[in-house]
C-alpha atoms as a PDB file:
ATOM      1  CA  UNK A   1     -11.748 -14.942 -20.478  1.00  0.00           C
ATOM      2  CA  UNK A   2     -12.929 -16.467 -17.508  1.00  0.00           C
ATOM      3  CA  UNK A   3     -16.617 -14.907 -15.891  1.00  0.00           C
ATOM      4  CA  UNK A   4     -15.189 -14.738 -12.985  1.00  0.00           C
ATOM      5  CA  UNK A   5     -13.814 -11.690 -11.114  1.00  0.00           C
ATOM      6  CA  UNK A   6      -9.744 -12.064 -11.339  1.00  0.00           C
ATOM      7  CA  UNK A   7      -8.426 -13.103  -8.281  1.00  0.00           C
ATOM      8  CA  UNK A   8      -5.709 -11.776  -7.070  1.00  0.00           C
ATOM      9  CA  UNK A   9      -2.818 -13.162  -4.273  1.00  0.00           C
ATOM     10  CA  UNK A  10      -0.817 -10.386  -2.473  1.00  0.00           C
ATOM     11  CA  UNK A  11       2.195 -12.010  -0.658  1.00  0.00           C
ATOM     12  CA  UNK A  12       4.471  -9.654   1.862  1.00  0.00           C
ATOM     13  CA  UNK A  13       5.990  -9.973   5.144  1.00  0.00           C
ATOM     14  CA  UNK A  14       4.537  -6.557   6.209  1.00  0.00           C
ATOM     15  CA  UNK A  15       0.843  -7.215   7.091  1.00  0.00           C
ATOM     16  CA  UNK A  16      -0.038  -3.170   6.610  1.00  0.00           C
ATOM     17  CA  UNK A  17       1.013  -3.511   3.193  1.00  0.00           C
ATOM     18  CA  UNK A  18      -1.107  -6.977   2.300  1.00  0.00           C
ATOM     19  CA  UNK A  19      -3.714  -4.740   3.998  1.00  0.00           C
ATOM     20  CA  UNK A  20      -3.601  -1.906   2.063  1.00  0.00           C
ATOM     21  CA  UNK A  21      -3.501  -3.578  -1.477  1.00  0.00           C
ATOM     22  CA  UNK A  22      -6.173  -6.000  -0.432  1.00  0.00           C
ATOM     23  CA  UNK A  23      -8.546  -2.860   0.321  1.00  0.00           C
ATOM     24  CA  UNK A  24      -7.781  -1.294  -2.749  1.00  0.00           C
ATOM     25  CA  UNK A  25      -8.230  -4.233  -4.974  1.00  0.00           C
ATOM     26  CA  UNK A  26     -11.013  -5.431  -3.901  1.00  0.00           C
ATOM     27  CA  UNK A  27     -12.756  -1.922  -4.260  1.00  0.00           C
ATOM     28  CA  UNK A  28     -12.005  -2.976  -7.971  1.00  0.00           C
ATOM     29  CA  UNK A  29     -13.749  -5.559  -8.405  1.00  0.00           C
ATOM     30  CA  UNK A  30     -10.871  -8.458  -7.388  1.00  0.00           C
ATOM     31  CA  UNK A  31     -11.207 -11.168  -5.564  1.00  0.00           C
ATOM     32  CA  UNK A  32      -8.266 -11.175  -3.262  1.00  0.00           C
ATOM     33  CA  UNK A  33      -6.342 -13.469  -0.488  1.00  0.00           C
ATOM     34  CA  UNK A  34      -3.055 -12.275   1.073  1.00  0.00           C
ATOM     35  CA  UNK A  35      -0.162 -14.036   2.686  1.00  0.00           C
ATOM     36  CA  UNK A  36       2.984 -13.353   4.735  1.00  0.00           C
ATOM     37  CA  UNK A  37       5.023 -15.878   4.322  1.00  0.00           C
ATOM     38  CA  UNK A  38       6.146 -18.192   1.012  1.00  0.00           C
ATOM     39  CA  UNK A  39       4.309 -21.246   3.239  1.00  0.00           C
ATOM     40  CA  UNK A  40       1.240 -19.588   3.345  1.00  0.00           C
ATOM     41  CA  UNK A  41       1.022 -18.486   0.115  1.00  0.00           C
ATOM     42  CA  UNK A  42       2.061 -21.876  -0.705  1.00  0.00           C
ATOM     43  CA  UNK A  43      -1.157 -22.906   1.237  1.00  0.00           C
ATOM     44  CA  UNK A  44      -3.587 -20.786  -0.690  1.00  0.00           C
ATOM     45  CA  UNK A  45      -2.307 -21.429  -3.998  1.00  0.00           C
ATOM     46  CA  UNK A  46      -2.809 -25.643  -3.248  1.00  0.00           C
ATOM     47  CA  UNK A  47      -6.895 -24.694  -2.479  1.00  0.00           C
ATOM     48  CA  UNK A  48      -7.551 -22.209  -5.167  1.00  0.00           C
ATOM     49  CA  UNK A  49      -6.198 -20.206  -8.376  1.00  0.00           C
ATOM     50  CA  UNK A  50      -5.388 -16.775  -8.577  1.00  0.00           C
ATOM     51  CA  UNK A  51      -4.998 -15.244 -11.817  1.00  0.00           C
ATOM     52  CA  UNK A  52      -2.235 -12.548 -10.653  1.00  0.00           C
ATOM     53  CA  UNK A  53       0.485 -12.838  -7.230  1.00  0.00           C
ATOM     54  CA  UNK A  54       2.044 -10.086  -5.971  1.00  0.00           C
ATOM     55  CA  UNK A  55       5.188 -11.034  -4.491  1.00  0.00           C
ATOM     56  CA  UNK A  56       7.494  -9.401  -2.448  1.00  0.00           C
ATOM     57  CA  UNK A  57      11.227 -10.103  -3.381  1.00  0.00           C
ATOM     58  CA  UNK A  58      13.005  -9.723  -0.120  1.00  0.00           C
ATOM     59  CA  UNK A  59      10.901 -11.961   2.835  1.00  0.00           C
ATOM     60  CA  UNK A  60      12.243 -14.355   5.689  1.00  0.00           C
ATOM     61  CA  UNK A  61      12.344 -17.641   5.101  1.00  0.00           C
ATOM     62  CA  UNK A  62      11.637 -18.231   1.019  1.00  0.00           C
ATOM     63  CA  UNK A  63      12.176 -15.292  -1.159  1.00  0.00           C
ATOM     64  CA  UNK A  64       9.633 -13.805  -3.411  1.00  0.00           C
ATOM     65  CA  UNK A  65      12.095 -15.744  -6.902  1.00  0.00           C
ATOM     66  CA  UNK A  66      11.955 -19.199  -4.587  1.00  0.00           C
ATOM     67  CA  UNK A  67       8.301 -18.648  -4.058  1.00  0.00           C
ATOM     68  CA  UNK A  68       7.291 -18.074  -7.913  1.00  0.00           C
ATOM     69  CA  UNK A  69       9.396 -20.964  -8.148  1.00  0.00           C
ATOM     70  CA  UNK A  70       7.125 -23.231  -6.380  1.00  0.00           C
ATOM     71  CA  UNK A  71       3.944 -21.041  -7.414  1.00  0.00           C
ATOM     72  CA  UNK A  72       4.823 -21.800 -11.150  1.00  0.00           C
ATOM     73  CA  UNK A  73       5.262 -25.721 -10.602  1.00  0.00           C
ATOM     74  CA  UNK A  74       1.729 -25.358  -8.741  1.00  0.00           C
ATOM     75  CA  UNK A  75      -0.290 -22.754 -10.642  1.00  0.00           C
ATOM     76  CA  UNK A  76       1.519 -22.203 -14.015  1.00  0.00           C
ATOM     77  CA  UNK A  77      -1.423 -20.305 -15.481  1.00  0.00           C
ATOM     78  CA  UNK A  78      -0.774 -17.700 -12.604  1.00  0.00           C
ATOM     79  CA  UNK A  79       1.093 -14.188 -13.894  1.00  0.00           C
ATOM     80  CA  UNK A  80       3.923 -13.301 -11.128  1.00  0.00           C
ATOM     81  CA  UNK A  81       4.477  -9.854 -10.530  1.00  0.00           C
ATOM     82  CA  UNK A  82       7.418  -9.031  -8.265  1.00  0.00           C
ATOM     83  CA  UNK A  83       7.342  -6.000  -6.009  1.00  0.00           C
ATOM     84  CA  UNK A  84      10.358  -5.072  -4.487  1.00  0.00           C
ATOM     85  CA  UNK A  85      12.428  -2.366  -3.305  1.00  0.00           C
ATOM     86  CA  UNK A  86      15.682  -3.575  -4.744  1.00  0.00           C
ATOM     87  CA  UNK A  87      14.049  -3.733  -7.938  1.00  0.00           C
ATOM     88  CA  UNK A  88      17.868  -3.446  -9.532  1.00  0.00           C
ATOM     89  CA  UNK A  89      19.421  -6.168  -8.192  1.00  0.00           C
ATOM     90  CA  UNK A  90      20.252  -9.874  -9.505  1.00  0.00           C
ATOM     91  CA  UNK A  91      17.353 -11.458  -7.451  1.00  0.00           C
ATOM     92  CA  UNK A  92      14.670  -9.549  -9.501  1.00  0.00           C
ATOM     93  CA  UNK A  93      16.558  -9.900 -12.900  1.00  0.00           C
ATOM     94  CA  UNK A  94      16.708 -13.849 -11.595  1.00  0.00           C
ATOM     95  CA  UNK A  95      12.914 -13.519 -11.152  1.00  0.00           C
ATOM     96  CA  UNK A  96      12.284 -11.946 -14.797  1.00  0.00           C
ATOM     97  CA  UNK A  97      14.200 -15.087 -15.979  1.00  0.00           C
ATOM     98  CA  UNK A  98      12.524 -17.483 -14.257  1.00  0.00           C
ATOM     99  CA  UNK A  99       9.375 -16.113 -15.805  1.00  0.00           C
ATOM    100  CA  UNK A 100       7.884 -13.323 -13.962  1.00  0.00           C
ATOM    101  CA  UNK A 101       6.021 -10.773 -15.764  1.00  0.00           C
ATOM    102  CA  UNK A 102       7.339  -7.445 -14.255  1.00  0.00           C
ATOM    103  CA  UNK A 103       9.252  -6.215 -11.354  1.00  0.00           C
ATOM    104  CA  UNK A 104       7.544  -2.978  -9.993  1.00  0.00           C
ATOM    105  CA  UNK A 105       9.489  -0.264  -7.465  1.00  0.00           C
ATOM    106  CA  UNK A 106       8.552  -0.295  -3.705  1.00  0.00           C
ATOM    107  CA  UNK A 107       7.351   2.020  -2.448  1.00  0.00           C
ATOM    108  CA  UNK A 108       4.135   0.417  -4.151  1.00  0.00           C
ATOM    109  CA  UNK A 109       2.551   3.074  -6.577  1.00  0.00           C
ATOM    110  CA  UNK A 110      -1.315   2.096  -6.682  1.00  0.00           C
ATOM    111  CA  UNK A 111      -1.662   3.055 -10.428  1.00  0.00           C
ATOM    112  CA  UNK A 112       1.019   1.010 -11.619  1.00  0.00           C
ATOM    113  CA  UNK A 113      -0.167  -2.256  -9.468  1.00  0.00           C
ATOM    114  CA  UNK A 114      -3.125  -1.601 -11.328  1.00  0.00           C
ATOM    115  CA  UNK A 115      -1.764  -0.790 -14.679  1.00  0.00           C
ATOM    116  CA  UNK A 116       0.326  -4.310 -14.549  1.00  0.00           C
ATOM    117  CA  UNK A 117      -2.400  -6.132 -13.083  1.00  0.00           C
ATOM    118  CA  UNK A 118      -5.427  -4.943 -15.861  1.00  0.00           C
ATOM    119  CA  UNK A 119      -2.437  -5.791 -18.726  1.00  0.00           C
ATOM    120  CA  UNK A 120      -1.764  -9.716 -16.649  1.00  0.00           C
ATOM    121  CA  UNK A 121      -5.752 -10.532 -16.943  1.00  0.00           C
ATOM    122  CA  UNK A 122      -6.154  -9.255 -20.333  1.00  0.00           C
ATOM    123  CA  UNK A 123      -3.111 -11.561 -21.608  1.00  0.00           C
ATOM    124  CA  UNK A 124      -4.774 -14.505 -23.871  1.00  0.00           C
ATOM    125  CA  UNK A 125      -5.552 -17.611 -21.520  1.00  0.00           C
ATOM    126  CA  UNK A 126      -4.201 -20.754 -23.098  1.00  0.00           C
ATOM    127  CA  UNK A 127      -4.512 -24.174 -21.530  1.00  0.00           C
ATOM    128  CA  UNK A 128      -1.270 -27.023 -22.760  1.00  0.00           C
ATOM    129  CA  UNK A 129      -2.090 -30.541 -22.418  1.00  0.00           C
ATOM    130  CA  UNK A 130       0.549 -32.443 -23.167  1.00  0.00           C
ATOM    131  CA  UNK A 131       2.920 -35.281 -21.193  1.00  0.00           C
ATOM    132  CA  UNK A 132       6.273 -34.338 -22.730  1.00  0.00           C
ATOM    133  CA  UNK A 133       7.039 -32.163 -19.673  1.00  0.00           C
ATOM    134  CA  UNK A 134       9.820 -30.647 -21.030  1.00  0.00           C
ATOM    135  CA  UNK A 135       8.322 -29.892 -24.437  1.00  0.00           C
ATOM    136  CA  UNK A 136       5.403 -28.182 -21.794  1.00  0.00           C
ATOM    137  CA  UNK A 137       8.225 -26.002 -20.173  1.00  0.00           C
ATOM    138  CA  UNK A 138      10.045 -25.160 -23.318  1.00  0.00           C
ATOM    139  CA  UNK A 139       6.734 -23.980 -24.380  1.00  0.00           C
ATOM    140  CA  UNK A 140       5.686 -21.819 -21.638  1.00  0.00           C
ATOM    141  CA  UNK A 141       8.540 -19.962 -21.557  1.00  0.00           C
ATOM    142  CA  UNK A 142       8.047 -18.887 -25.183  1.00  0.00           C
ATOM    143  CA  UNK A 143       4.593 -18.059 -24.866  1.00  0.00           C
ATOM    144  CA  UNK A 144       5.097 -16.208 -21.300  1.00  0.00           C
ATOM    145  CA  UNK A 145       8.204 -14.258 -23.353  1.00  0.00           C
ATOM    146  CA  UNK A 146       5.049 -13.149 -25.923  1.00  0.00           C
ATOM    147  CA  UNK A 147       2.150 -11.785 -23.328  1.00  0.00           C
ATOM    148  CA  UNK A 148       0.301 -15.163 -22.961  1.00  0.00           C
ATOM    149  CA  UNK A 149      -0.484 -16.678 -20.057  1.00  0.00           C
ATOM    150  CA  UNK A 150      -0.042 -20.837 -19.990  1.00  0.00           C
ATOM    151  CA  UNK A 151      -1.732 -23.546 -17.595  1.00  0.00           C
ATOM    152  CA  UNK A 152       0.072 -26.527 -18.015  1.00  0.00           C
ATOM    153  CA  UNK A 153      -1.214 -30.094 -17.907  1.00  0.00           C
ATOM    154  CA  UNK A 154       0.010 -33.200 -18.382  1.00  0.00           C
ATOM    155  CA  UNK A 155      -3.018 -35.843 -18.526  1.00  0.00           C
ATOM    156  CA  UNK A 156      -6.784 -35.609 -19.333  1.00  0.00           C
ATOM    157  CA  UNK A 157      -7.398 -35.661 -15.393  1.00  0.00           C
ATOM    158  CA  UNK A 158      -5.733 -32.748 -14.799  1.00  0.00           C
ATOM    159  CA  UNK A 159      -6.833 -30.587 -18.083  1.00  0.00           C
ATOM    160  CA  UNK A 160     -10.370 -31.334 -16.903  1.00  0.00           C
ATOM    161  CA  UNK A 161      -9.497 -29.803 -13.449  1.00  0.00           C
ATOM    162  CA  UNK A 162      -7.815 -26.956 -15.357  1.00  0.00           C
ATOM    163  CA  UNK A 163     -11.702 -26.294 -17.039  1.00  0.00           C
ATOM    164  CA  UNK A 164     -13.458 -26.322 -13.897  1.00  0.00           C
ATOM    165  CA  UNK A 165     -11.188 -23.706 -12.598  1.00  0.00           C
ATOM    166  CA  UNK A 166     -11.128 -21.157 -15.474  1.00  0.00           C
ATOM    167  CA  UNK A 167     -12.026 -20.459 -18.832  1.00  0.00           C
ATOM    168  CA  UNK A 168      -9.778 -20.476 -21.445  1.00  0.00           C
ATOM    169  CA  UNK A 169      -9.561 -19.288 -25.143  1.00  0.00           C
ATOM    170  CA  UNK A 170      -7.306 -21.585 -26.414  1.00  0.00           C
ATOM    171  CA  UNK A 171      -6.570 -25.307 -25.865  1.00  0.00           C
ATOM    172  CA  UNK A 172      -3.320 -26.962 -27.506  1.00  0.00           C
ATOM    173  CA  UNK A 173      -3.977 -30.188 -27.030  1.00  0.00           C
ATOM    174  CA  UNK A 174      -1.814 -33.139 -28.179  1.00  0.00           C
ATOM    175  CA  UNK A 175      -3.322 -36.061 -29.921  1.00  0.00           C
ATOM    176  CA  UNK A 176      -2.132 -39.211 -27.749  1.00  0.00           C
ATOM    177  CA  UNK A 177      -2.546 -38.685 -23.954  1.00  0.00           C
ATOM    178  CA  UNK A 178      -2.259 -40.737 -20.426  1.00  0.00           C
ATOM    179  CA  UNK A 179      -5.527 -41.096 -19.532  1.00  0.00           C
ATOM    180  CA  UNK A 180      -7.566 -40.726 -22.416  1.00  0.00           C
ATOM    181  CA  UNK A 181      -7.553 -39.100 -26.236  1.00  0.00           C
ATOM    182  CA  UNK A 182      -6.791 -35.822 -27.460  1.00  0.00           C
ATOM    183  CA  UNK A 183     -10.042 -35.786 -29.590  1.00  0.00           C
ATOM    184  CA  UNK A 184     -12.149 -36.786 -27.273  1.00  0.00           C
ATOM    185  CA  UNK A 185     -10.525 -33.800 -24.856  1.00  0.00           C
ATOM    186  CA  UNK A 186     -11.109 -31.429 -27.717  1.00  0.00           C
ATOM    187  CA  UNK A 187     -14.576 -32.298 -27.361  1.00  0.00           C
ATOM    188  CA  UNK A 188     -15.239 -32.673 -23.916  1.00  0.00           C
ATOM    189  CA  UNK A 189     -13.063 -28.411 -23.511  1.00  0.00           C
ATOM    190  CA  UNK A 190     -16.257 -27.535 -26.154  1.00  0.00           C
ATOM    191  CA  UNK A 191     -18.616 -28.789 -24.020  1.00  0.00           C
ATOM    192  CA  UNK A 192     -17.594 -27.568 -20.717  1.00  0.00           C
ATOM    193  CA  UNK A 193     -15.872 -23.983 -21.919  1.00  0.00           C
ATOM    194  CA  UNK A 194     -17.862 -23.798 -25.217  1.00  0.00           C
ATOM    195  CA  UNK A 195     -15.444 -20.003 -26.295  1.00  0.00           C
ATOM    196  CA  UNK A 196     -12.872 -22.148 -26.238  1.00  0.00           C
ATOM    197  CA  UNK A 197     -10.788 -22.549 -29.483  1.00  0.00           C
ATOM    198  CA  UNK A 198      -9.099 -25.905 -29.849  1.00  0.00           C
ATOM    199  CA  UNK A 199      -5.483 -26.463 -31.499  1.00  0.00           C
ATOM    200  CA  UNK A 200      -4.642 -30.457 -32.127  1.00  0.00           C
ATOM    201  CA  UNK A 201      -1.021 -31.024 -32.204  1.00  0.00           C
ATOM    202  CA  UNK A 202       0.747 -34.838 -32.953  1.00  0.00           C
ATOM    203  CA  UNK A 203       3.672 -36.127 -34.410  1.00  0.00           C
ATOM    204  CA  UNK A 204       1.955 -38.857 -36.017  1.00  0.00           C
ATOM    205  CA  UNK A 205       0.828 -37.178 -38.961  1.00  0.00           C
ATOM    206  CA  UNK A 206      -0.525 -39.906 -40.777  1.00  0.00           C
ATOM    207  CA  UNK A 207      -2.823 -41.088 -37.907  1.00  0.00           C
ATOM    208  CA  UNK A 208      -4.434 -37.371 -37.798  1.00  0.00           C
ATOM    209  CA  UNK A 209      -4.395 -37.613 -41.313  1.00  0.00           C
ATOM    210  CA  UNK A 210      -6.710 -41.088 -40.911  1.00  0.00           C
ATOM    211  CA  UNK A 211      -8.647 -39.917 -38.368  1.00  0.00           C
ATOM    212  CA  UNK A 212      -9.867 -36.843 -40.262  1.00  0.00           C
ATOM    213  CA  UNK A 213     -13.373 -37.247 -40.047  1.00  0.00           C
ATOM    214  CA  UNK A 214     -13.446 -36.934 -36.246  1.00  0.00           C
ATOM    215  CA  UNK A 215     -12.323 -33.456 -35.944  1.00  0.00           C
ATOM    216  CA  UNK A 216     -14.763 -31.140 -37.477  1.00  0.00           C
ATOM    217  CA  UNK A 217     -15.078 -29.308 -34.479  1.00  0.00           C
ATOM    218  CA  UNK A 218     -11.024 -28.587 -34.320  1.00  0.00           C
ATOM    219  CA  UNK A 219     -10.117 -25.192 -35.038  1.00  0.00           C
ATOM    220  CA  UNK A 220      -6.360 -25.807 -36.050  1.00  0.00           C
ATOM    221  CA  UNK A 221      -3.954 -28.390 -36.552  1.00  0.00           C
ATOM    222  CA  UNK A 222       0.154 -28.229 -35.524  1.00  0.00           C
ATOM    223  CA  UNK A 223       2.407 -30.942 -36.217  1.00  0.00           C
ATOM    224  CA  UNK A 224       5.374 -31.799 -33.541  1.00  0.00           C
ATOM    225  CA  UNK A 225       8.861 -30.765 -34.136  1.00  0.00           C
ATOM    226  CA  UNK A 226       6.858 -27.605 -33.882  1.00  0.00           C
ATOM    227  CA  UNK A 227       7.246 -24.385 -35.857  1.00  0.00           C
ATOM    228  CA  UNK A 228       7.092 -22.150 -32.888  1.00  0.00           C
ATOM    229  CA  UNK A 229       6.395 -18.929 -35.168  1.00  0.00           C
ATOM    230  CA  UNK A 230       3.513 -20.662 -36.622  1.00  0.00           C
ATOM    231  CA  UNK A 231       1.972 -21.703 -33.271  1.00  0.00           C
ATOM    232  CA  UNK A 232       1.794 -18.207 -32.327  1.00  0.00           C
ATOM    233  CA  UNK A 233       0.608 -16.618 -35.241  1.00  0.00           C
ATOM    234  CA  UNK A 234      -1.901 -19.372 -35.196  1.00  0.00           C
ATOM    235  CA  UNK A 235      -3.148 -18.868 -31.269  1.00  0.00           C
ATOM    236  CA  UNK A 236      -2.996 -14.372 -31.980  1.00  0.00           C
ATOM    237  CA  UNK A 237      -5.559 -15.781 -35.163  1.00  0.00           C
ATOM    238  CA  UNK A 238      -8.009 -17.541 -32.800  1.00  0.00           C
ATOM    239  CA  UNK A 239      -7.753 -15.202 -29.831  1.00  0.00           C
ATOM    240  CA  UNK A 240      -7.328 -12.060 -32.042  1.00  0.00           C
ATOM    241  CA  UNK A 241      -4.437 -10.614 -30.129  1.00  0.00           C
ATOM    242  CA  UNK A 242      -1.801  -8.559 -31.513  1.00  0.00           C
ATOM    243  CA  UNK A 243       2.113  -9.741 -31.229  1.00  0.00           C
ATOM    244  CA  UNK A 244       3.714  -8.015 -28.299  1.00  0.00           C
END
């Protein structure tokens, strides 16, 4: 887990309410920015990362299912919690399909913000470096569906951004990258976020298989198609969290 105080974004089109919840998470220990509009939001998530956003489901302009929309192309390590007071209707079961991790009932209850928001930054951090984008998508939807929280990235470029930002505890990293080699990123994530655990994934099995005195320092090995239940038994090992 990251050393960092979990910072938290608090998006609503009432400015007494971003108020409130700012005040009272920040007496907690979080770092957190607020926003009244999707293209502000939009605005803060583009200059920094925020473990949690609490969205409102019901604002002018972009609603709080179009903003996790855009949040979750930007910031896909970031848990979306929606907050609304039509917490029944298709727009927040839309949002719980699209990915977000709860709805909660306006008006806000303090203890269950902070009930959701302690379970969200607990969730095992795992970083996804891969360039099949779709694969990467599949992927975090399965591993969002089981209580982990993905960053996605695509290059070596932007998984090195993704280390400066955060810590993580797991990297799945696949073997042939734009930009560089999966190896070598293994070993660069050890250097720079040294609690990291490292999974190598490839469907060249053979090539691993030649290369294997180069990855001493790899925890665990998947081979592409992948055996999803196998992946996460294999991440719960290294981050010692229990199936959900």
């Amino acid at each position: 887990m990251s050393h960092k105080p979990p910072s938290i974004l608090v998006v609503d089109d009432e400015p007494d309410i971003c108020a409130n919840l700012r005040d009272i998470l920040s007496e907690f220990g979080y770092r957190v920015d607020t926003a009244t509009s999707g293209a502000s939001a939009l605005e803060l998530v583009d200059r920094g990362n925020y473990d949690v956003a609490l969205l409102d489901l019901k604002m002018p302009g972009m609603s709080g299912v179009e903003l996790f929309r855009e949040i979750k192309s930007r910031s896909s390590g970031t848990v979306a919690v929606i907050i609304s007071a039509y917490a029944s209707t298709s727009s927040a079961e839309e949002a719980l399909q699209a990915g977000a991790w709860q709805i909660l009932s306006k008006p806000v209850d303090i203890a269950q913000v902070m009930q959701c928001i302690d379970e969200a930054v607990n969730q095992p951090l795992v970083m996804l470096v891969d360039d099949d984008e779709d694969l990467c998508d599949s992927l975090w939807d399965v591993l969002r569906s089981q209580g982990i929280r993905v960053k996605l990235a695509h290059n070596v470029a932007s998984a090195n951004k993704a280390l400066q930002d955060q810590d993580y505890q797991v990297a799945i990293v696949d073997l042939k990258l734009p930009g560089g080699d999966g190896l070598r990123l293994c070993a660069e994530i050890r250097e720079m976020n040294p609690g990291a655990k490292t999974i190598l994934v490839t469907g060249f099995r053979t090539e691993l298989e030649q290369r294997a005195g180069q990855y001493s320092g790899v925890d665990a090995t998947c081979y592409k198609p992948f055996d999803v239940s196998e992946l996460l038994a294999t991440i719960r090992r290294l981050t010692n969290a229990q199936p959900k």
